[in-house]
N, C-alpha and C. Protein backbone atom coordinates (compact mmCIF):
# COMPACT_ATOMS: atom_id res chain seq x y z
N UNK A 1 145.89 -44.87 107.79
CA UNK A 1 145.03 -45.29 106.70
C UNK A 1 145.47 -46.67 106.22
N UNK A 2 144.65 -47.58 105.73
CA UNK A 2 144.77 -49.10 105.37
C UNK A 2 145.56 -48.74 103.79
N UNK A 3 146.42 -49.84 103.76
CA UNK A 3 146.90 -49.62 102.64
C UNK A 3 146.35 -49.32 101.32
N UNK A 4 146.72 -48.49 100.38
CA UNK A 4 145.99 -48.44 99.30
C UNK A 4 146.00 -49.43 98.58
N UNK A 5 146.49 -50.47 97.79
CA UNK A 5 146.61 -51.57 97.51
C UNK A 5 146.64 -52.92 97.86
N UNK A 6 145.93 -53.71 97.65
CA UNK A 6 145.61 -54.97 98.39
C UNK A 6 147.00 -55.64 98.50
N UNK A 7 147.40 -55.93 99.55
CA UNK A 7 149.00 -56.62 99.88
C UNK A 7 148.98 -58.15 98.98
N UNK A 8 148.00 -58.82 98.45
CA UNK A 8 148.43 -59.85 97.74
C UNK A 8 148.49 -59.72 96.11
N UNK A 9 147.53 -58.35 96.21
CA UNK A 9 147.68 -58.09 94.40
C UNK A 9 149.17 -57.56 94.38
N UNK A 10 150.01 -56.35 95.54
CA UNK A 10 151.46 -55.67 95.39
C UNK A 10 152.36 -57.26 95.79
N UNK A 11 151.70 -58.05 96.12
CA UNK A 11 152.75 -59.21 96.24
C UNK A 11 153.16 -60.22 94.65
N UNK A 12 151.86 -60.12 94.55
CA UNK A 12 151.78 -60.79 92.75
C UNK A 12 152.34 -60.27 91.76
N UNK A 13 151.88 -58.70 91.46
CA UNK A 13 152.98 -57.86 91.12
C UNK A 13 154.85 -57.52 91.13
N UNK A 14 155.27 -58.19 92.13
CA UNK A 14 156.31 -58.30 92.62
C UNK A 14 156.87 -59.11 91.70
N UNK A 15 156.27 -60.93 91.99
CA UNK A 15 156.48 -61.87 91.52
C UNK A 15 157.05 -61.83 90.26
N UNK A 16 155.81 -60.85 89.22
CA UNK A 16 156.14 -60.78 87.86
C UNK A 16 156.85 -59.61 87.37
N UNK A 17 157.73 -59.10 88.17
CA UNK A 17 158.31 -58.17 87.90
C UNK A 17 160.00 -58.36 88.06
N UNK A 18 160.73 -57.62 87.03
CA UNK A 18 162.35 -57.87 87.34
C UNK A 18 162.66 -57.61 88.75
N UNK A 19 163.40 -58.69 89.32
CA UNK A 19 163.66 -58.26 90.77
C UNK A 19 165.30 -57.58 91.21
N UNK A 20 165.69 -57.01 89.86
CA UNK A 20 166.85 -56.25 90.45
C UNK A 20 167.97 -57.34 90.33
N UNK A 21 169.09 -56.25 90.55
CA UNK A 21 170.80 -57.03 89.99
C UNK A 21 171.20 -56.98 91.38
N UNK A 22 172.46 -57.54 91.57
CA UNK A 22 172.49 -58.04 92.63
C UNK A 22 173.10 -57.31 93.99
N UNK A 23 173.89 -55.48 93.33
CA UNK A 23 173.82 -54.67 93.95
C UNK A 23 172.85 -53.99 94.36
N UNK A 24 171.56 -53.88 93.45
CA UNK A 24 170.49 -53.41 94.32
C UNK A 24 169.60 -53.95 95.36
N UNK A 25 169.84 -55.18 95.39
CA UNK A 25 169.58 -56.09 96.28
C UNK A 25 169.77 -55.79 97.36
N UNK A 26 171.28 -55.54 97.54
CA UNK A 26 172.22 -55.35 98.72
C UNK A 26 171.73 -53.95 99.25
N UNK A 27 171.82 -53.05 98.67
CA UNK A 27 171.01 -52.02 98.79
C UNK A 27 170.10 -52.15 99.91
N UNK A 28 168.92 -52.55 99.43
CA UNK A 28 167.54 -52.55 99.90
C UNK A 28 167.72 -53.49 100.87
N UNK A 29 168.58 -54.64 101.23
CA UNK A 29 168.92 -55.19 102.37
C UNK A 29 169.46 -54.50 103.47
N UNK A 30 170.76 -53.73 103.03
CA UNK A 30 171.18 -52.98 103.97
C UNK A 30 170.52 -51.64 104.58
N UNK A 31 169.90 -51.26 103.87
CA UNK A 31 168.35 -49.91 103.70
C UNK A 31 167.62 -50.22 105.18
N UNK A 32 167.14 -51.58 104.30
CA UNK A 32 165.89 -52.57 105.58
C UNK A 32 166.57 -52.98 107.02
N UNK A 33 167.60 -53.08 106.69
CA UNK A 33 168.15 -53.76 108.28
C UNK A 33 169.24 -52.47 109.04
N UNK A 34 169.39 -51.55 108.25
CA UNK A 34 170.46 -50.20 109.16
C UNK A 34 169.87 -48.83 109.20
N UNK A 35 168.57 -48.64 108.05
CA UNK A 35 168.87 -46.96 107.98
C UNK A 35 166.92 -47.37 108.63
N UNK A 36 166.82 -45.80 109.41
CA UNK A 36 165.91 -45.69 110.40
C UNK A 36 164.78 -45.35 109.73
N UNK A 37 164.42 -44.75 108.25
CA UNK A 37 163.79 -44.30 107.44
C UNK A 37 163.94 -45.36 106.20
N UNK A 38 163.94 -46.48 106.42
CA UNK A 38 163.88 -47.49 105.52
C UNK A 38 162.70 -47.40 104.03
N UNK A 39 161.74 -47.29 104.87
CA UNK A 39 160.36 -47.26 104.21
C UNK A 39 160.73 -45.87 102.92
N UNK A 40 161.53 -45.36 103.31
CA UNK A 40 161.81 -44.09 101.63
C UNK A 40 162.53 -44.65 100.74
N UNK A 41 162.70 -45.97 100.52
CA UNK A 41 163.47 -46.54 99.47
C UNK A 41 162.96 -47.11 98.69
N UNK A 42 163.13 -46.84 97.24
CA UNK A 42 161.82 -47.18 96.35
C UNK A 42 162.04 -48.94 95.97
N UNK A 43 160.73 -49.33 96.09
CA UNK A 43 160.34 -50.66 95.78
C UNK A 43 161.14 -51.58 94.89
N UNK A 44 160.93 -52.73 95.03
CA UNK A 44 161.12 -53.15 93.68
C UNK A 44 160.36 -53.23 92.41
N UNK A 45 159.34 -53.31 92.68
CA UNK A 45 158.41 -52.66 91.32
C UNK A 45 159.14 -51.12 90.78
N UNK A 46 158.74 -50.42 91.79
CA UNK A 46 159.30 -49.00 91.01
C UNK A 46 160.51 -49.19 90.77
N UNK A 47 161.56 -49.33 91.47
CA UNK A 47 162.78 -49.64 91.03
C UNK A 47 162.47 -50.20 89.41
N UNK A 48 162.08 -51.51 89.42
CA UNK A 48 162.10 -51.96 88.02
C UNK A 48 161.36 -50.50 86.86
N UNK A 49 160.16 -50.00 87.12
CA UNK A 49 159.47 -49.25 86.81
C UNK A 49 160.36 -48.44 85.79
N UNK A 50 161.49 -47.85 86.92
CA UNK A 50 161.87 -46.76 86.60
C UNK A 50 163.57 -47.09 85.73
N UNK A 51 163.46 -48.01 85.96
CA UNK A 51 164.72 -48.97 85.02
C UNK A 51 164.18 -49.23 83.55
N UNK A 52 162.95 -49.67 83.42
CA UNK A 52 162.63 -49.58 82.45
C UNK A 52 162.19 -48.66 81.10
N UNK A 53 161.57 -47.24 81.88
CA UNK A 53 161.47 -46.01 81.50
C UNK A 53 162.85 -45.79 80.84
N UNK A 54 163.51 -45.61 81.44
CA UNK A 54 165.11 -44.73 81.58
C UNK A 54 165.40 -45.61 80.21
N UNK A 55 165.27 -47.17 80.08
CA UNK A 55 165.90 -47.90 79.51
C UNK A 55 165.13 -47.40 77.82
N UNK A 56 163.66 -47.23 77.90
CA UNK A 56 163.27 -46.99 77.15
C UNK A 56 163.37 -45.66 76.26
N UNK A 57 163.64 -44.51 77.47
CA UNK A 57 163.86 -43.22 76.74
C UNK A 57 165.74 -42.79 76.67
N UNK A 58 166.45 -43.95 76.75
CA UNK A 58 167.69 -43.32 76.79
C UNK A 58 168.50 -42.25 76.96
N UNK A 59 167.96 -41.74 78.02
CA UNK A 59 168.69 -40.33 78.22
C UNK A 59 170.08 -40.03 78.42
N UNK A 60 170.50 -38.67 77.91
CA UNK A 60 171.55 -38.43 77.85
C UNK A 60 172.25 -37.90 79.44
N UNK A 61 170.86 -36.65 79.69
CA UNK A 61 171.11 -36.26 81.17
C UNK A 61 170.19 -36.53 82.26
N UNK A 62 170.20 -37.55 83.14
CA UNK A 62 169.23 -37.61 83.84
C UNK A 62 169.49 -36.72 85.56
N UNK A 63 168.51 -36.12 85.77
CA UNK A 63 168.70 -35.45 87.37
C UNK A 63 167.91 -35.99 88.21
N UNK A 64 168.11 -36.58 89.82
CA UNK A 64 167.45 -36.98 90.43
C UNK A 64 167.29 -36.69 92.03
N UNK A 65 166.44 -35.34 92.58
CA UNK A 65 166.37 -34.97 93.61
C UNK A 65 166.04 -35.76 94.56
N UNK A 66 167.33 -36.09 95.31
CA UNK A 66 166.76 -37.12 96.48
C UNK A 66 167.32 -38.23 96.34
N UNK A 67 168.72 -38.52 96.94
CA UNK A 67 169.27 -40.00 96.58
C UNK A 67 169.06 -40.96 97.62
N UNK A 68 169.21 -40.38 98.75
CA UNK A 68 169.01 -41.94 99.79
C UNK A 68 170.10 -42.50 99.61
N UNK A 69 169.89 -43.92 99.49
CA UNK A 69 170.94 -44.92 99.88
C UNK A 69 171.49 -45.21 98.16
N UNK A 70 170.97 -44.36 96.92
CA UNK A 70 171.44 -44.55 95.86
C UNK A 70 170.55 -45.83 95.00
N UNK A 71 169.54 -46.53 95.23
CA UNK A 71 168.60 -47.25 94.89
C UNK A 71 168.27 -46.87 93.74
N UNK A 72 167.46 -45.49 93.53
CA UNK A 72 166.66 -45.35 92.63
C UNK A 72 167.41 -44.62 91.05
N UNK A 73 168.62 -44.01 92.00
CA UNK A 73 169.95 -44.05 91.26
C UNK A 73 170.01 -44.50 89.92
N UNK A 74 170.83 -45.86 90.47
CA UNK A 74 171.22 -47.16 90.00
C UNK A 74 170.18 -47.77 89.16
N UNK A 75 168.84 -47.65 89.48
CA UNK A 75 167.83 -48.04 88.61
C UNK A 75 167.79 -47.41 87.41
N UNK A 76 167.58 -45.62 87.78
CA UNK A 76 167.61 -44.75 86.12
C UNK A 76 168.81 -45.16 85.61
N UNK A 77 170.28 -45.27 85.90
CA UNK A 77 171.30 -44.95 85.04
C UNK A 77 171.28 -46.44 84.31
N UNK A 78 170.49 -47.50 84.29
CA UNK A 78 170.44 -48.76 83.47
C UNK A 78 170.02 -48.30 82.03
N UNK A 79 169.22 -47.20 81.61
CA UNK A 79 169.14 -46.48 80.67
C UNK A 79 170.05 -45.51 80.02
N UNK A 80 171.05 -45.01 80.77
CA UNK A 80 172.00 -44.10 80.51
C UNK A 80 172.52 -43.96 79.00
N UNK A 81 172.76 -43.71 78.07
CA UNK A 81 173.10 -43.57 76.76
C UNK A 81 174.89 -43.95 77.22
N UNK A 82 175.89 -44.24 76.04
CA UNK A 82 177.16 -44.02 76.89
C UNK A 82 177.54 -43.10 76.64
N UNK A 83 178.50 -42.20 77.58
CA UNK A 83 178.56 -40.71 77.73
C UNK A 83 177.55 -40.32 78.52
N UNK A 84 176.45 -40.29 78.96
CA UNK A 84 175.66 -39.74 79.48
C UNK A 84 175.94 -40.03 81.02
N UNK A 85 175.11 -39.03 81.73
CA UNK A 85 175.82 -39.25 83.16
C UNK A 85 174.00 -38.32 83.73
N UNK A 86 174.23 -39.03 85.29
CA UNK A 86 172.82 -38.86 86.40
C UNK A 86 173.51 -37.79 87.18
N UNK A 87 173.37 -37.28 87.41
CA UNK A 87 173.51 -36.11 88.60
C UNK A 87 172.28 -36.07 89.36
N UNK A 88 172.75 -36.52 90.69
CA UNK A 88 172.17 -36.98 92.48
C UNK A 88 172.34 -36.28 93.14
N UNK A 89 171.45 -35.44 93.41
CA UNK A 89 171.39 -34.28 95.16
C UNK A 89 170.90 -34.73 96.14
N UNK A 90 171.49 -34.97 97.39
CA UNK A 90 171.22 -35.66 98.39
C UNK A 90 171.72 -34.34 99.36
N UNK A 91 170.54 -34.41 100.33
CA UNK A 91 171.22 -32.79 101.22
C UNK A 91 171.79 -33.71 102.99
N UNK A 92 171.08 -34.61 102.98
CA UNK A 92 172.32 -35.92 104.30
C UNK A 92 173.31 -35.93 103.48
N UNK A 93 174.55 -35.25 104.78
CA UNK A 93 175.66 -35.62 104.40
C UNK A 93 176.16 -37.42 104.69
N UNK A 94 174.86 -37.95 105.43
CA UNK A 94 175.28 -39.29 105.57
C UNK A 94 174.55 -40.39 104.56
N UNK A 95 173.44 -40.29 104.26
CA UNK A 95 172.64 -40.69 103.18
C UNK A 95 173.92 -40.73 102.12
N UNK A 96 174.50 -39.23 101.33
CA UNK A 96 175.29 -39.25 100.41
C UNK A 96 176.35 -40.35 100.60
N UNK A 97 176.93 -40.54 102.17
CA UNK A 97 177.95 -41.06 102.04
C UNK A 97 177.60 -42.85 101.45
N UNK A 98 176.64 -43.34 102.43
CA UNK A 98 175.95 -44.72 101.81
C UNK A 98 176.14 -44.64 100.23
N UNK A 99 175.51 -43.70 99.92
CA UNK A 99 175.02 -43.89 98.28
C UNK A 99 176.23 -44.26 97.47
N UNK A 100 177.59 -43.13 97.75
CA UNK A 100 178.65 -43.03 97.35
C UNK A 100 178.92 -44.91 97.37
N UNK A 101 179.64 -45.04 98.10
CA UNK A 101 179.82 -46.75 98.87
C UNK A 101 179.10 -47.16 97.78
N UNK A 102 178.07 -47.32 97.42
CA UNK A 102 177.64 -48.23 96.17
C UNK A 102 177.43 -47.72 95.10
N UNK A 103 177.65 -46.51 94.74
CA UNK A 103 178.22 -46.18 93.46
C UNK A 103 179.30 -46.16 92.74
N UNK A 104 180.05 -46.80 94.03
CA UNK A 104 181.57 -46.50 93.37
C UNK A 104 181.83 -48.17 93.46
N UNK A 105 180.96 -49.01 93.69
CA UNK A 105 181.07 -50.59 93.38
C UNK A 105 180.08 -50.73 92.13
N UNK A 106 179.13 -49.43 91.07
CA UNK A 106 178.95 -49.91 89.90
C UNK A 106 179.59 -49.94 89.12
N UNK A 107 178.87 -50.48 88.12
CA UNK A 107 179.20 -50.34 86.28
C UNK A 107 178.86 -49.21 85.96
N UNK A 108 178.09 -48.44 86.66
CA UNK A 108 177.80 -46.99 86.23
C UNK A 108 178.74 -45.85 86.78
N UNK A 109 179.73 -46.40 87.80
CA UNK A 109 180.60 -45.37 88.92
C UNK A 109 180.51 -44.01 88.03
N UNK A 110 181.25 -44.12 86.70
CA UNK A 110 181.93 -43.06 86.36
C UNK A 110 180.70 -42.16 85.54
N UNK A 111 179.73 -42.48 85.84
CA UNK A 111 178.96 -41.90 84.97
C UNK A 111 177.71 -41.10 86.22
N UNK A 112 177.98 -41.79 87.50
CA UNK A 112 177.09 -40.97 88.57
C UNK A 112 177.89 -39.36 89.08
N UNK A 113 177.42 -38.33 89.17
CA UNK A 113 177.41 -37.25 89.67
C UNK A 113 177.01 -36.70 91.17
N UNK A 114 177.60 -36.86 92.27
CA UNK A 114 177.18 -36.98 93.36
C UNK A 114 176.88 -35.51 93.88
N UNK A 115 175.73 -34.74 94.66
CA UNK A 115 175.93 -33.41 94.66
C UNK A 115 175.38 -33.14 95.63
N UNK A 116 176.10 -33.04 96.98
CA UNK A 116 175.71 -33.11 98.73
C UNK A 116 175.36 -31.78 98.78
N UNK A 117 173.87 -31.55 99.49
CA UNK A 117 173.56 -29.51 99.77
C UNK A 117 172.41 -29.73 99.40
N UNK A 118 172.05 -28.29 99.51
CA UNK A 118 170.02 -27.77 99.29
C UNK A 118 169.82 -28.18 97.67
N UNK A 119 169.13 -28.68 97.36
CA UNK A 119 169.10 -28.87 95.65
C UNK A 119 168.59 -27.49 95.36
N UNK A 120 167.46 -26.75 96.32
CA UNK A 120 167.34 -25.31 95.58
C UNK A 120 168.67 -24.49 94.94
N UNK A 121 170.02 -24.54 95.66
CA UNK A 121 171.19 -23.65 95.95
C UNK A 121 171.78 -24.30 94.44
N UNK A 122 171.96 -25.85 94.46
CA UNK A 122 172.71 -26.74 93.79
C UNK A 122 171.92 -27.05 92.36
N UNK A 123 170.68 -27.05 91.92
CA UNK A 123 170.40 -27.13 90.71
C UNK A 123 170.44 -25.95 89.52
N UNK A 124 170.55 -24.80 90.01
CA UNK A 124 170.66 -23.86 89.34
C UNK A 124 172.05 -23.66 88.84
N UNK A 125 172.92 -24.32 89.51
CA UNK A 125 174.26 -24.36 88.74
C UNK A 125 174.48 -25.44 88.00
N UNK A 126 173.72 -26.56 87.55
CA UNK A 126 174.32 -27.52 86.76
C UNK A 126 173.56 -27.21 85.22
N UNK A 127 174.56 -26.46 84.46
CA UNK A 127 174.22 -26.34 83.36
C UNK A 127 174.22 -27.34 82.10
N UNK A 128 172.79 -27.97 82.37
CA UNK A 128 172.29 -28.77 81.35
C UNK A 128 170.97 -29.11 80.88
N UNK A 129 170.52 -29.90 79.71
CA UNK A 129 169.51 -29.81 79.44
C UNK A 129 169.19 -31.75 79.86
N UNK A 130 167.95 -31.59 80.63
CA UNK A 130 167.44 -32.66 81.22
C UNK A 130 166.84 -33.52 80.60
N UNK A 131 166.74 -34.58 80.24
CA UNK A 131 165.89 -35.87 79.34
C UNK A 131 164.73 -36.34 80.66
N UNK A 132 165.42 -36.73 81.82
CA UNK A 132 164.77 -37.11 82.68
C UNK A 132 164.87 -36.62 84.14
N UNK A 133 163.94 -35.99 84.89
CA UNK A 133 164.03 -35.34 86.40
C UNK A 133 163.67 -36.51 87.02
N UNK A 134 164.04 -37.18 88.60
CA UNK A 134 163.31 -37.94 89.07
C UNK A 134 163.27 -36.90 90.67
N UNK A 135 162.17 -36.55 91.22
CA UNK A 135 161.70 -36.17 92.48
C UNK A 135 161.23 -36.90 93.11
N UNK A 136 162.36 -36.76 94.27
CA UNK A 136 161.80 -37.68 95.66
C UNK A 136 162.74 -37.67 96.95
N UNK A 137 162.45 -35.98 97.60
CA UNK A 137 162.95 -34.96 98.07
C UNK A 137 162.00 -34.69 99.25
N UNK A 138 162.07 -33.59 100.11
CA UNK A 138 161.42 -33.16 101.18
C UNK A 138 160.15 -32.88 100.63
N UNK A 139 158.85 -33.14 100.23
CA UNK A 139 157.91 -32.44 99.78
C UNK A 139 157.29 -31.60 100.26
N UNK A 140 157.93 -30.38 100.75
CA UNK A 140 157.68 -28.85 101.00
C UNK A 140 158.05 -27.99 100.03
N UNK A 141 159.21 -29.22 99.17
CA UNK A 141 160.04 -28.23 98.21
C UNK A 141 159.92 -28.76 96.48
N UNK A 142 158.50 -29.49 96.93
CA UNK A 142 158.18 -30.11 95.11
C UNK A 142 158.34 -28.93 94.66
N UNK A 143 157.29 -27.97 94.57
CA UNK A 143 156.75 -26.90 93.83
C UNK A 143 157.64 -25.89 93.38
N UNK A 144 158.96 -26.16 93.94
CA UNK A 144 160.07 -25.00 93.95
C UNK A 144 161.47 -26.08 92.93
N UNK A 145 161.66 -27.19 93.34
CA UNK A 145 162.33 -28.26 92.22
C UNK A 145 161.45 -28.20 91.12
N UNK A 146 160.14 -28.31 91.23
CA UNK A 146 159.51 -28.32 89.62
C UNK A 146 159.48 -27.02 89.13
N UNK A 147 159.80 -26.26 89.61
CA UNK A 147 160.11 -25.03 89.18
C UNK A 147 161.69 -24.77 88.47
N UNK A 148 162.14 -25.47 89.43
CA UNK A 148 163.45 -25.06 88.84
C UNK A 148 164.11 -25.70 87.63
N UNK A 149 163.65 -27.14 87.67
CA UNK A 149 163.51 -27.79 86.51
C UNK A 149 163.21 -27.58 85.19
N UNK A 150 161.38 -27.33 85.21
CA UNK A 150 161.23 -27.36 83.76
C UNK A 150 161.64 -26.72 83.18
N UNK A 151 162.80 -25.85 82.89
CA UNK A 151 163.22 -25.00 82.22
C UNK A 151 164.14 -25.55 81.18
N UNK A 152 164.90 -26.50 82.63
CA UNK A 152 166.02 -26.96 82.06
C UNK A 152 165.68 -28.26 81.58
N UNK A 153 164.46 -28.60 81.15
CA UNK A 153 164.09 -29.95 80.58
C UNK A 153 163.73 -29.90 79.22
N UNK A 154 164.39 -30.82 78.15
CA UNK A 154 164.38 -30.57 77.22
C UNK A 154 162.51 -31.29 76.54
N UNK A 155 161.73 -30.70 75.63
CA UNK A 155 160.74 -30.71 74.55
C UNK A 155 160.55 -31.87 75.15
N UNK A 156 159.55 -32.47 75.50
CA UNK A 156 159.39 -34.25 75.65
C UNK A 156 160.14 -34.93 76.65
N UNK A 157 160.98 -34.03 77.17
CA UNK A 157 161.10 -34.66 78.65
C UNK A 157 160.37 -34.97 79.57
N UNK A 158 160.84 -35.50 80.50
CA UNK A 158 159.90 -36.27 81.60
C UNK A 158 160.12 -36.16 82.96
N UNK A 159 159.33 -35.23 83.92
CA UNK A 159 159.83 -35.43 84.96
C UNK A 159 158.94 -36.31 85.52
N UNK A 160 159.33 -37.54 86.76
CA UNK A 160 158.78 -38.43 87.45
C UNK A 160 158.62 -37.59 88.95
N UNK A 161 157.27 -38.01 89.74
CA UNK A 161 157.52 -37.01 91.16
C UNK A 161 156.68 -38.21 92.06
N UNK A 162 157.68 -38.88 93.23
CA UNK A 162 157.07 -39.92 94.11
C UNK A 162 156.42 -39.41 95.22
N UNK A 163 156.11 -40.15 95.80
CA UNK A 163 155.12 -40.00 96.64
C UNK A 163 153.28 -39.16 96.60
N UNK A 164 152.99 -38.86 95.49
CA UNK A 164 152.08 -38.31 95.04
C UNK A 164 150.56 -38.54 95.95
N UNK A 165 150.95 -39.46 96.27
CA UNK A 165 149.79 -40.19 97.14
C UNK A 165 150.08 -39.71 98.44
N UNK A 166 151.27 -40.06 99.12
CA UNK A 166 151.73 -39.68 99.90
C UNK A 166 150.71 -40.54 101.10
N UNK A 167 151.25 -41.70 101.51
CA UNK A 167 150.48 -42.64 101.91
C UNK A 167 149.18 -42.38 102.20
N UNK A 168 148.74 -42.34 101.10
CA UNK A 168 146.82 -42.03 101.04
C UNK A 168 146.21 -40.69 101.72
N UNK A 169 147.22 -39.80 103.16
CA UNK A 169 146.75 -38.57 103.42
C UNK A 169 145.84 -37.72 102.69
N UNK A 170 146.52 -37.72 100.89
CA UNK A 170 145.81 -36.87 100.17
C UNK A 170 144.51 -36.78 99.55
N UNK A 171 143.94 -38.13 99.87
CA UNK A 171 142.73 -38.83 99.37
C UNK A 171 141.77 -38.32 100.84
N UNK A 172 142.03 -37.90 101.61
CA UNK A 172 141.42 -37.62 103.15
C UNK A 172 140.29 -36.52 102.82
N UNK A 173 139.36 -36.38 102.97
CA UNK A 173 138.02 -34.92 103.17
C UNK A 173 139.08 -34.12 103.35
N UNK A 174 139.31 -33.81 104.61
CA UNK A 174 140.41 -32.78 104.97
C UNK A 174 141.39 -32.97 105.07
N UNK A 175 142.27 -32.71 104.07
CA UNK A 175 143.90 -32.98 104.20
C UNK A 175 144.92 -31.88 105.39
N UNK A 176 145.03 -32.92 106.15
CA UNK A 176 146.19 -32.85 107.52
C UNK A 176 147.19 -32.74 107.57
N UNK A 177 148.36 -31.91 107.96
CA UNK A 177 149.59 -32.52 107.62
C UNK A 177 150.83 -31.96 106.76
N UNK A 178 151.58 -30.64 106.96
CA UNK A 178 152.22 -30.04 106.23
C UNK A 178 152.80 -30.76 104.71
N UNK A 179 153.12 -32.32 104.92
CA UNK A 179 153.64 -32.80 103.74
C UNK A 179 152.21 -32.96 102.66
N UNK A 180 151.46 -33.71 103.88
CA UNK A 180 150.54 -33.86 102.80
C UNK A 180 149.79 -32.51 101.80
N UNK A 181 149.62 -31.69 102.45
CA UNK A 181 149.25 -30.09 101.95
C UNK A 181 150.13 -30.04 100.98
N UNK A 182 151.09 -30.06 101.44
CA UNK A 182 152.66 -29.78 100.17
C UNK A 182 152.09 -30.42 98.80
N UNK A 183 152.44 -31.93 99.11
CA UNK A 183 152.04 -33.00 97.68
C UNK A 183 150.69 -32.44 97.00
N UNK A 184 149.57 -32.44 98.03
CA UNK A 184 148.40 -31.63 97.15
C UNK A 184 148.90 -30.51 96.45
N UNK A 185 149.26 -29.84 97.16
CA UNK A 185 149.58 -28.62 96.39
C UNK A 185 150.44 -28.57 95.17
N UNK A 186 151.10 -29.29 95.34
CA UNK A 186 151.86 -29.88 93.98
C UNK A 186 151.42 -30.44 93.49
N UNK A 187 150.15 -31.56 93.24
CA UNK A 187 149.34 -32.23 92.23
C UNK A 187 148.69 -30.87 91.63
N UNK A 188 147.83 -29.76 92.11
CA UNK A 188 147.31 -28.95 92.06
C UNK A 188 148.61 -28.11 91.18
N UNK A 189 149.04 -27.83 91.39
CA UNK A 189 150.74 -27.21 90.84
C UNK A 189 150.33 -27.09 89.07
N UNK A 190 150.45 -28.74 89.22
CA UNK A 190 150.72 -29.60 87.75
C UNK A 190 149.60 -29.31 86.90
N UNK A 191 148.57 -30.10 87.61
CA UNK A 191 147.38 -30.18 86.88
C UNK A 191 147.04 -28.88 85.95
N UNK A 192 147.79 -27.87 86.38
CA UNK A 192 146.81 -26.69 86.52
C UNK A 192 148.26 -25.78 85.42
N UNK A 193 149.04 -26.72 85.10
CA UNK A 193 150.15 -26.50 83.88
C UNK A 193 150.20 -26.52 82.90
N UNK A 194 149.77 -25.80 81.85
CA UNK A 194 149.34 -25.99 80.68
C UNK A 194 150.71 -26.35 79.24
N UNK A 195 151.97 -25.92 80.20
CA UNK A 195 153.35 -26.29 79.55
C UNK A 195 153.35 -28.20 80.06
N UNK A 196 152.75 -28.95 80.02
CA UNK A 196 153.19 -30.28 80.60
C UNK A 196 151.65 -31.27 80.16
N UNK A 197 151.94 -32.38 80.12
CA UNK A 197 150.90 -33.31 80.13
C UNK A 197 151.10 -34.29 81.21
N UNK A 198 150.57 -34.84 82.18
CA UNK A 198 150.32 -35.31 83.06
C UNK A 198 149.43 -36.66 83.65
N UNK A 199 150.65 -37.74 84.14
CA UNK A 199 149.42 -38.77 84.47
C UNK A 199 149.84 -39.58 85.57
N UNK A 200 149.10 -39.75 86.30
CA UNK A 200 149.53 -40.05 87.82
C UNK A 200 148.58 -41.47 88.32
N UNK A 201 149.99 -42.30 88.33
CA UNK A 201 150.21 -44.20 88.49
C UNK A 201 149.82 -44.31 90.04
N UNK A 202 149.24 -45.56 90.24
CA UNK A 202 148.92 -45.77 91.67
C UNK A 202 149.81 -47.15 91.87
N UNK A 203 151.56 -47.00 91.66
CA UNK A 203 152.11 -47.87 92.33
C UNK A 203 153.03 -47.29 93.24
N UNK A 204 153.15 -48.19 94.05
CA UNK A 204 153.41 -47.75 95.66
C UNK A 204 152.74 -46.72 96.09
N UNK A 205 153.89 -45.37 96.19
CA UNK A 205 153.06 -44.50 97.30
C UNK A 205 152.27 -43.43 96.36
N UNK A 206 152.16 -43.71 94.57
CA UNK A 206 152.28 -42.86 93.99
C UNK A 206 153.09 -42.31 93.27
N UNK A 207 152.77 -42.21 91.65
CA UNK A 207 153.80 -41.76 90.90
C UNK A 207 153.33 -40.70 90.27
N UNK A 208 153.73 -39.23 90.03
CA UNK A 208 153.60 -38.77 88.10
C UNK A 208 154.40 -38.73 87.35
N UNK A 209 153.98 -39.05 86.11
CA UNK A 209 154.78 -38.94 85.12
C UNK A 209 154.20 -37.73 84.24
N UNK A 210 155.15 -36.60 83.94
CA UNK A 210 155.05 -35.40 84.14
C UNK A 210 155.54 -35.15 82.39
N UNK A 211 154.86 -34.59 81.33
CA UNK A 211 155.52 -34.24 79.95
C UNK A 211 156.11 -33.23 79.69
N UNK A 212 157.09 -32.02 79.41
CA UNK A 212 157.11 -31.12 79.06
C UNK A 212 156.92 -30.91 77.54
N UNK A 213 155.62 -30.44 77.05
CA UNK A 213 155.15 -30.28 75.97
C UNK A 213 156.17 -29.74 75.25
């Protein structure tokens, strides 16, 4: 499918947007030129996006299914309250190891939570109450992380869930495609949640931003 967004309006966009500190840079350099699944590393728009959110709602506990190379990480914890700390489930034991490597060259080191394994197995033991969820995980297993979540998300929390779009598949007559089925099914999930308010951004591949009433 042709991109959903015209490549000179996401280029303009770019332009006027914070372009990141100078470890995330490195990041998304080393992302682009070593890891084989490059394209799962969130933008610099979202990156900024989600730097800004975080920055705005100051959270105390943020959780984020799905670390990668630690990118999107590093973006939420620019919001971090002090004392507050991100806890990262990454189920690559090699992904984790990257991420580690540049978490332990932030300003945030001591405040990231690194947590290698199934996030189904691994979120049910971290006893806390959530300000901010960020999902962006296998999407077979939205519907079962947003499950496991809102519980532990406090009144007015926020969970974020990427790929929503899921490079345009979901917009198809007939949707194809175990992931893409998944993500529908998880828009469908939400919508259809009467504990949450809901509104879903068309930058990059797709965002929601998810309320717990």
């Amino acid at each position: 499918m042709d991109a959903l967004i015209n490549i000179l309006a996401e280029n303009y966009v770019a332009r006027y947007s914070d372009e990141g500190d100078e470890l995330l840079n490195e990041i998304t350099e080393f992302t682009e030129h070593h890891h084989p699944h490059a394209h799962m590393l969130s933008g610099q728009v979202q990156g900024a996006l989600l730097s800004m959110i975080s920055s705005l709602l100051q959270p105390l506990r943020i959780l984020e299914v799905g670390t990668f190379t630690g990118f999107s990480a590093l973006c939420l914890a620019k919001g971090l309250q002090p004392g507050g700390e991100l806890h990262t489930i990454e189920l690559r034991q090699e992904d984790a190891a990257i991420a580690h490597g540049f978490f332990e060259r932030s300003v945030y080191k001591n405040q990231l939570k690194l947590h290698t394994g199934n996030a189904r197995e691994i979120i049910p033991t971290l006893s806390e109450t959530w300000d901010i969820a960020f999902i962006d995980a296998d999407k077979t297993g939205y519907i079962d992380y947003y499950g496991l979540i809102l519980p532990q998300l406090r009144c007015n929390g926020l969970i974020i869930a990427d790929n929503v779009l899921f490079h345009g598949q979901v917009l198809d007559e007939e949707i194809s495609g175990k992931n893409a089925k998944a993500i529908h099914a998880f828009n469908e999930h939400v919508k259809n949640d009467d504990r949450v308010q809901q509104v879903m951004l068309t930058v990059r591949d797709g965002l929601s931003f998810i309320r717990k009433k």
